[in-house]
Protein backbone atom coordinates (compact mmCIF):
# COMPACT_ATOMS: atom_id res chain seq x y z
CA UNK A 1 -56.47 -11.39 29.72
CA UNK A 2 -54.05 -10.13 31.69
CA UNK A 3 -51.10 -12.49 31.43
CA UNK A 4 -51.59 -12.91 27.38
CA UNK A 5 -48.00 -11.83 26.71
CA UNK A 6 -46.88 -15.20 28.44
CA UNK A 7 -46.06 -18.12 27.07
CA UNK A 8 -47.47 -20.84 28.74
CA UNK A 9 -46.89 -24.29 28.67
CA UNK A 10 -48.92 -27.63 27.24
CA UNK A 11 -48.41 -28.55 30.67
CA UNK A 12 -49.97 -25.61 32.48
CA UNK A 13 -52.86 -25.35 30.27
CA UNK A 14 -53.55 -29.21 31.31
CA UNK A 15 -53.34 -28.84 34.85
CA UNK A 16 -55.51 -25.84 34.75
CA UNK A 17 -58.24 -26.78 32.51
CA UNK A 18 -58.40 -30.11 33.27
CA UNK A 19 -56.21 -31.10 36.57
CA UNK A 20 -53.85 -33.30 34.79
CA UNK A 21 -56.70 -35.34 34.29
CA UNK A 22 -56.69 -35.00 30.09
CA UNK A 23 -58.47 -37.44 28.22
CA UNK A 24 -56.44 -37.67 25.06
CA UNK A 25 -52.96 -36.08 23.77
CA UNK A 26 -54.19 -33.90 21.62
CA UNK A 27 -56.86 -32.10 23.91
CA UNK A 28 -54.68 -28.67 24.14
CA UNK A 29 -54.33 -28.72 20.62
CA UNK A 30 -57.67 -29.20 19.32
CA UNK A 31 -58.37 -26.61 22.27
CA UNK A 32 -55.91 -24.10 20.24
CA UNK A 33 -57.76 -24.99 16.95
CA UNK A 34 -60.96 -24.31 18.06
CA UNK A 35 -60.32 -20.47 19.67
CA UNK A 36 -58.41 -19.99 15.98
CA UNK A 37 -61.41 -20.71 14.45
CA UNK A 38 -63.56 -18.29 16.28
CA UNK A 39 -61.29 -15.68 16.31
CA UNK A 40 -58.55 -15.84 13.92
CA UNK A 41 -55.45 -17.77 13.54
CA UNK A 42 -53.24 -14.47 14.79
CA UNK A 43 -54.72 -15.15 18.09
CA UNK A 44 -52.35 -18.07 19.48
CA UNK A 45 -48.95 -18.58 18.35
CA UNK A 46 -46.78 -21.68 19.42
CA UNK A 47 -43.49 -21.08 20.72
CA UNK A 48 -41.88 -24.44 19.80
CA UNK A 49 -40.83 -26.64 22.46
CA UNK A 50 -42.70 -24.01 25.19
CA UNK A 51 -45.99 -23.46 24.83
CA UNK A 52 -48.39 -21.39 23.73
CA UNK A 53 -48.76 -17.30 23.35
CA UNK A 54 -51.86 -15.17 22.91
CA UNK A 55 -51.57 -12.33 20.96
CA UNK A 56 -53.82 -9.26 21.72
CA UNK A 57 -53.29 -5.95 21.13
CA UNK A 58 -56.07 -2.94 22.01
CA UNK A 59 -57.86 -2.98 18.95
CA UNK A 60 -58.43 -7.09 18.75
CA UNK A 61 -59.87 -6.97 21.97
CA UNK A 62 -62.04 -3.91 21.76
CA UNK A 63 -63.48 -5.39 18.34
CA UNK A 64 -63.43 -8.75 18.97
CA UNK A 65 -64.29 -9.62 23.09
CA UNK A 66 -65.66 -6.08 24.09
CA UNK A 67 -64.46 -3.82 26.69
């Protein structure tokens, strides 16, 4: 989690995940839904017309992933 103070685009998150190759529209966003429901909706926060950002701090990811 190295990078989780970046935003990062719909786009990038495609082309990583899936190599562009995305089955429906909405596959990033039910992809967002689905981490917020396992570990908070703090976790991911849309910058509007960017991307997303993940939002960890110390304490979220000592309690929550493990160190």
């Amino acid at each position: 989690m190295e990078n989780h103070h970046r935003t990062i685009s719909k786009e990038l998150i495609e082309a990583k995940l899936w190599n562009y190759e995305v089955q429906c529209n909405s596959a990033v966003k039910n992809l967002v839904l689905r981490v917020r429901k396992k570990l908070g909706n703090d976790v991911i926060s849309v910058i509007r017309g960017v991307g997303y950002r993940i939002n960890l701090d110390k304490e979220f990811t000592k309690n929550k992933i493990g160190d």
